[in-house]
N, C-alpha and C. Protein backbone atom coordinates (compact mmCIF):
# COMPACT_ATOMS: atom_id res chain seq x y z
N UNK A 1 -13.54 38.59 -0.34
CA UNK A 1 -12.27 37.94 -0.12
C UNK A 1 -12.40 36.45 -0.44
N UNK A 2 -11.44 35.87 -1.15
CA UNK A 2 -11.46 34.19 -1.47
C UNK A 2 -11.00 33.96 0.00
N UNK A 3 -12.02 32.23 -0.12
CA UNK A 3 -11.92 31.62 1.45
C UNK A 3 -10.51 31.68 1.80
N UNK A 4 -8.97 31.69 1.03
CA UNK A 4 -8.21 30.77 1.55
C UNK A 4 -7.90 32.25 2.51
N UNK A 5 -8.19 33.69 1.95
CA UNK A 5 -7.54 35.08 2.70
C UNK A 5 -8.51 34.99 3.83
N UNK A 6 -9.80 34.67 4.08
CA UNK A 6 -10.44 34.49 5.38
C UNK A 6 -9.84 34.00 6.05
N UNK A 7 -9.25 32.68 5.62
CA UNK A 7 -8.94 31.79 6.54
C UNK A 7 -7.33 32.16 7.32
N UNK A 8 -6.56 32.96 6.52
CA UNK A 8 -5.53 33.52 6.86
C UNK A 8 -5.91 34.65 7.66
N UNK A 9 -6.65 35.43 7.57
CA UNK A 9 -7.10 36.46 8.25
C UNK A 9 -7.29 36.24 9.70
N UNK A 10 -8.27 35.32 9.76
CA UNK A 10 -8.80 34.43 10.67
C UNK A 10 -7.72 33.56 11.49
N UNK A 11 -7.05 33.26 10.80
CA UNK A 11 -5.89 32.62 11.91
C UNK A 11 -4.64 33.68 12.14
N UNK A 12 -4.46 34.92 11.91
CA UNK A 12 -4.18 36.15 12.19
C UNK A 12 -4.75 36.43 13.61
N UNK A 13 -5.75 36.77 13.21
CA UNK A 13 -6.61 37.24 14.37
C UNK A 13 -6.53 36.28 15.63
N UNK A 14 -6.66 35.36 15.53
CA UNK A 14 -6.59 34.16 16.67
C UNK A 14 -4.79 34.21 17.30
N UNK A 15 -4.25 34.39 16.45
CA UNK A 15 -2.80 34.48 16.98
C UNK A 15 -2.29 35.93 17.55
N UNK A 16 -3.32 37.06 17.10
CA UNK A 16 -3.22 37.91 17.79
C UNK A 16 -3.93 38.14 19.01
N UNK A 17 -5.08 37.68 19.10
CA UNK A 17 -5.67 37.23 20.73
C UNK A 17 -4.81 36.46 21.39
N UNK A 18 -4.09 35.20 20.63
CA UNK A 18 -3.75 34.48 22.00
C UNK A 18 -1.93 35.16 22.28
N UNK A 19 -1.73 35.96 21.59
CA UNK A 19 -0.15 36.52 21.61
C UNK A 19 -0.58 37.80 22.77
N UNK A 20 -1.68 38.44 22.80
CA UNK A 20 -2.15 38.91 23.31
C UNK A 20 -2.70 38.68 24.80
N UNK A 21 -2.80 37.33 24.86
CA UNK A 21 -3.12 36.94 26.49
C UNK A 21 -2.29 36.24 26.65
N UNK A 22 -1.38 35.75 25.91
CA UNK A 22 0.06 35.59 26.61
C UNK A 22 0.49 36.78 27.38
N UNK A 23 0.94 37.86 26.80
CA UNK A 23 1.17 38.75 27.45
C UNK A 23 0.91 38.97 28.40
N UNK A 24 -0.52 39.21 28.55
CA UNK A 24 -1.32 39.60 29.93
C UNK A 24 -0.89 38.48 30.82
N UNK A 25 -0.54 37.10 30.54
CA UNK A 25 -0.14 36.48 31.61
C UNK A 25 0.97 36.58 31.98
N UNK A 26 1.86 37.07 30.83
CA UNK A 26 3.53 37.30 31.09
C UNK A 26 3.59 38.19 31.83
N UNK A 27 2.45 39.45 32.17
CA UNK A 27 2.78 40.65 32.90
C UNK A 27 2.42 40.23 34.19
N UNK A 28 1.12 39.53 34.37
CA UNK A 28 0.62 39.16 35.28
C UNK A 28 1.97 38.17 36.58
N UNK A 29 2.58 37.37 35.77
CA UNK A 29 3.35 36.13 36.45
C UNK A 29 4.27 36.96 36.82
N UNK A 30 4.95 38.36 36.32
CA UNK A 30 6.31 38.94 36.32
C UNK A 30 5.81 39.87 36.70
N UNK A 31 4.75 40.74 37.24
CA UNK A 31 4.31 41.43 38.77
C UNK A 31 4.20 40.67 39.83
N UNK A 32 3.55 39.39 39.81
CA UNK A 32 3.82 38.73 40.99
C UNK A 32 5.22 38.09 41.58
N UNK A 33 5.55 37.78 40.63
CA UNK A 33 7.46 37.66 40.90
C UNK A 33 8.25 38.78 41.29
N UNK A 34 7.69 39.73 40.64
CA UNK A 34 8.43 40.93 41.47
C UNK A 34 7.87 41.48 42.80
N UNK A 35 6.88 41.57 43.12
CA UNK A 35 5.80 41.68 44.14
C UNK A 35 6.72 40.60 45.34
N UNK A 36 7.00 39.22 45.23
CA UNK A 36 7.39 38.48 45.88
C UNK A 36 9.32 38.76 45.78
N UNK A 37 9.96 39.00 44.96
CA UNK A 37 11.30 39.10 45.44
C UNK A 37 11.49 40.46 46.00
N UNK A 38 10.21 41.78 45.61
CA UNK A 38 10.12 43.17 46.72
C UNK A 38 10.60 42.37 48.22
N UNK A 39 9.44 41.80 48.75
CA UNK A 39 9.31 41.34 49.63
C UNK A 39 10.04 40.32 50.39
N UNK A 40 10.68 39.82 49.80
CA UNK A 40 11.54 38.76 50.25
C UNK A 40 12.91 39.88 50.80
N UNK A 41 13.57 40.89 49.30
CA UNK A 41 14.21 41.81 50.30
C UNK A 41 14.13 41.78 51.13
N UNK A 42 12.70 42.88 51.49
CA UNK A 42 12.62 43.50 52.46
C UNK A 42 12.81 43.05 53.80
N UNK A 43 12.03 41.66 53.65
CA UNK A 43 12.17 40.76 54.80
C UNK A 43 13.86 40.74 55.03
N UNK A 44 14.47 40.53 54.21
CA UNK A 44 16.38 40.13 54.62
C UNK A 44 16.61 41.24 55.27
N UNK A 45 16.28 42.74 54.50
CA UNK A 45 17.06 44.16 55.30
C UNK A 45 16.52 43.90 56.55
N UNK A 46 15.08 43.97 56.59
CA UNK A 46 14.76 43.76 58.34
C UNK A 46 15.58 42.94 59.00
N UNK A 47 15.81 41.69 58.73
CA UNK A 47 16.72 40.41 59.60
C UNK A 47 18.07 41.10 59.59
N UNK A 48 18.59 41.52 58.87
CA UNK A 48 19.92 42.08 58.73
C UNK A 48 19.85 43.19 59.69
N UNK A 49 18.85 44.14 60.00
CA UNK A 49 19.36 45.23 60.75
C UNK A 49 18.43 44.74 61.80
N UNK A 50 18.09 43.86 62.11
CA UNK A 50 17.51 43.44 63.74
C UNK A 50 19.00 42.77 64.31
N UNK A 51 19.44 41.69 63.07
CA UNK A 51 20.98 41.37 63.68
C UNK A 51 21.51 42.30 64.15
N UNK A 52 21.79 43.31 62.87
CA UNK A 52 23.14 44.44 63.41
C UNK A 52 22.80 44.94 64.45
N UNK A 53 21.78 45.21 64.70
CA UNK A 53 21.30 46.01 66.49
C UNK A 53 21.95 44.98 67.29
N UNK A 54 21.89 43.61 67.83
CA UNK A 54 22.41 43.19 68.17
C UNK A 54 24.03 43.29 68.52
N UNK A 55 24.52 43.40 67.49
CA UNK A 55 26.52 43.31 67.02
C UNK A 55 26.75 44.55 68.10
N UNK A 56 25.95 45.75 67.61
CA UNK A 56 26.25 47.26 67.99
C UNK A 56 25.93 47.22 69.08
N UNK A 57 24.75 46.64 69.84
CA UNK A 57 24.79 47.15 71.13
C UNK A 57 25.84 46.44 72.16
N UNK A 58 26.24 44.90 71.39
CA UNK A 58 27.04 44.60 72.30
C UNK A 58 28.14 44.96 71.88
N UNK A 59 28.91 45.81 70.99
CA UNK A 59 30.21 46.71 70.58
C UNK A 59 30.53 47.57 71.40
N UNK A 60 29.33 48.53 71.62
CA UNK A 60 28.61 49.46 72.48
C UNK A 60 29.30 49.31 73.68
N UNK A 61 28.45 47.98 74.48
CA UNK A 61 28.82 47.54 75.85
C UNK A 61 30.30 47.02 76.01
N UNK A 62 30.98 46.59 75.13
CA UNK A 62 32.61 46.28 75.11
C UNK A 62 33.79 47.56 75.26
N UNK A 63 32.73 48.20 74.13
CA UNK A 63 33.88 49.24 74.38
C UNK A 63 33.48 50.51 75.59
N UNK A 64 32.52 50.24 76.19
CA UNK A 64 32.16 51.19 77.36
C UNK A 64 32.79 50.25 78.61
N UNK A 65 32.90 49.35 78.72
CA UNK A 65 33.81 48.38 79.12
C UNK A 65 35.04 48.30 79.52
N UNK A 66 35.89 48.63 78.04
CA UNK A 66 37.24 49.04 77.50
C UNK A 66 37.42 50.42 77.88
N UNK A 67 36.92 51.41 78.13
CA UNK A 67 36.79 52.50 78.53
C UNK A 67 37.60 52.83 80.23
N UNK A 68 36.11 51.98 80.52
CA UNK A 68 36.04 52.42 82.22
C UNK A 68 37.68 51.32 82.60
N UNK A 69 37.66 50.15 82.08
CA UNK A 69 39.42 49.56 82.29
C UNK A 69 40.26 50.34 81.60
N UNK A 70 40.25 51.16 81.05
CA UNK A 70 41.83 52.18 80.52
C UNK A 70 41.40 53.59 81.63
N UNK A 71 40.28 54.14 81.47
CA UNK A 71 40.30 54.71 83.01
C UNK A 71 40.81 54.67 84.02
N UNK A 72 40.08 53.42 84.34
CA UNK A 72 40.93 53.16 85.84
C UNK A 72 42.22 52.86 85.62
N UNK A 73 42.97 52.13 84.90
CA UNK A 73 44.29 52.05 84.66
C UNK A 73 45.49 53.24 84.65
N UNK A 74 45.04 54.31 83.93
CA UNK A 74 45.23 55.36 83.98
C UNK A 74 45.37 56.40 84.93
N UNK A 75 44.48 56.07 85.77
CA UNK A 75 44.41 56.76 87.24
C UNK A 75 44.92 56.05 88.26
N UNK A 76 45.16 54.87 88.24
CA UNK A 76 46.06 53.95 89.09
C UNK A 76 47.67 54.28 88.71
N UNK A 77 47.80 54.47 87.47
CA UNK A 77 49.04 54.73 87.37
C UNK A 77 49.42 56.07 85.98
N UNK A 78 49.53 57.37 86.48
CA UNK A 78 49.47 57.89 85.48
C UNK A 78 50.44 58.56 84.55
N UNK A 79 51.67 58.37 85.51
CA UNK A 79 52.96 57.89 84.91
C UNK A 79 53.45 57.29 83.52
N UNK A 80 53.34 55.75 84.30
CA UNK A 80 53.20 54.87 83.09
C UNK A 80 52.40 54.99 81.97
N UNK A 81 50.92 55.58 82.42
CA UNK A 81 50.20 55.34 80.80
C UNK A 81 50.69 56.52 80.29
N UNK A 82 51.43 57.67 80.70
CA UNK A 82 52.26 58.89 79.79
C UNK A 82 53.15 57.81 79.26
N UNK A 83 53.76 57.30 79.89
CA UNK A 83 54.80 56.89 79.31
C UNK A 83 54.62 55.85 77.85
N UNK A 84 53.88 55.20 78.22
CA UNK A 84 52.67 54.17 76.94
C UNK A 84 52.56 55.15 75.79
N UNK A 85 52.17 55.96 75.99
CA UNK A 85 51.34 56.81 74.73
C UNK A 85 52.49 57.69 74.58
N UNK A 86 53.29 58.11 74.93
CA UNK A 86 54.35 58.56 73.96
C UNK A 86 55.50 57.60 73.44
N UNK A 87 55.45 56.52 73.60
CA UNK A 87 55.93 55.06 73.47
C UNK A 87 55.34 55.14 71.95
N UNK A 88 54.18 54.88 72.26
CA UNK A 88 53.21 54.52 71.30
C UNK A 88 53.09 55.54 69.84
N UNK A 89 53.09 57.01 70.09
CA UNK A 89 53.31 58.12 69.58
C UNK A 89 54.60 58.04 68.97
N UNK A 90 55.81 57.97 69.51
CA UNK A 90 57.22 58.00 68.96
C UNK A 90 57.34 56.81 68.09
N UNK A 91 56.61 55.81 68.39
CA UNK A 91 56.95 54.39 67.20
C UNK A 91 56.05 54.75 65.86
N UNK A 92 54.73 55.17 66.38
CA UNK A 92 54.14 55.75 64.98
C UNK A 92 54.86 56.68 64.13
N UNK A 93 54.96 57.72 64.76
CA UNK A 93 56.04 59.11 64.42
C UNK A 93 56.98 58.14 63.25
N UNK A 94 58.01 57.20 63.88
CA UNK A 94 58.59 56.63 63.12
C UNK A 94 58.67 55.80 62.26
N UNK A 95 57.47 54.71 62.21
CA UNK A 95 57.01 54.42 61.36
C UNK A 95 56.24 55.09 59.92
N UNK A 96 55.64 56.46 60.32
CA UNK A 96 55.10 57.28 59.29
C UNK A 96 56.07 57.97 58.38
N UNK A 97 57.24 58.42 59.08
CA UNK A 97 58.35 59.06 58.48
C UNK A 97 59.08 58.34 57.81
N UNK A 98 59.34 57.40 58.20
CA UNK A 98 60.23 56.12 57.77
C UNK A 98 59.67 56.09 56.44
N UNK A 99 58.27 55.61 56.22
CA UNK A 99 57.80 55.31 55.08
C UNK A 99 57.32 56.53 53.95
N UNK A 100 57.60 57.60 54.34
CA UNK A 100 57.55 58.93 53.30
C UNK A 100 58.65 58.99 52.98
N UNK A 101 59.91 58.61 53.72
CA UNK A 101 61.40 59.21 53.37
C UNK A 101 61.47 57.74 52.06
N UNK A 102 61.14 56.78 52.23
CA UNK A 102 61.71 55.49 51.17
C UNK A 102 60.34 56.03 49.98
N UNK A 103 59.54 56.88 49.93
CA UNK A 103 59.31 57.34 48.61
C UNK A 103 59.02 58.61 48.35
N UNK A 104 60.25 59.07 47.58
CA UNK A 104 60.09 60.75 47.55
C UNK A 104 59.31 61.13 46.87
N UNK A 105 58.96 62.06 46.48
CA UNK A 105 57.59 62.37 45.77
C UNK A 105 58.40 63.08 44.60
């Protein structure tokens, strides 16, 4: 081979080693980046559902709360809360009908 194809050869080769450990570092830097935003997730879902346990148990306790006061309400007067809930029942009733009759199908 004339020197000048060595020398092309030769700087071939060198650009294919170092194109070559580029890579390996490109894979290397972009497993550890992914390795670290895995993890960073993961860390948020945990914080996120240690919060939500929080929200829920005190939802939990509100509406067991809300419960035992419509209970007792109910049994203090059980009249009236008939009377509430078919109150309540007849305005829905009419509100649902109301709004099927203004679009006929």
């Amino acid at each position: 081979m004339p020197p000048k194809a060595d020398k092309i050869a030769a700087d071939a080769a060198d650009a294919a080693d170092d194109l070559e450990h580029r890579a390996a570092n490109a894979k290397a830097v972009l497993g550890d980046a992914a390795r670290r935003a895995e993890r960073a997730l993961h860390d948020g879902v945990e914080t996120v559902r240690a919060r939500s346990r929080v929200y829920v148990d005190a939802a939990g306790h509100q509406l067991d709360t809300a419960q035992k006061y419509v209970v007792e309400r109910v049994k203090e007067r059980p009249v009236t809360a008939m009377a509430a809930g078919l109150g309540v029942g007849l305005l829905l009733g009419m509100l649902l009908s109301g709004r099927n009759n203004r679009h006929p199908r």
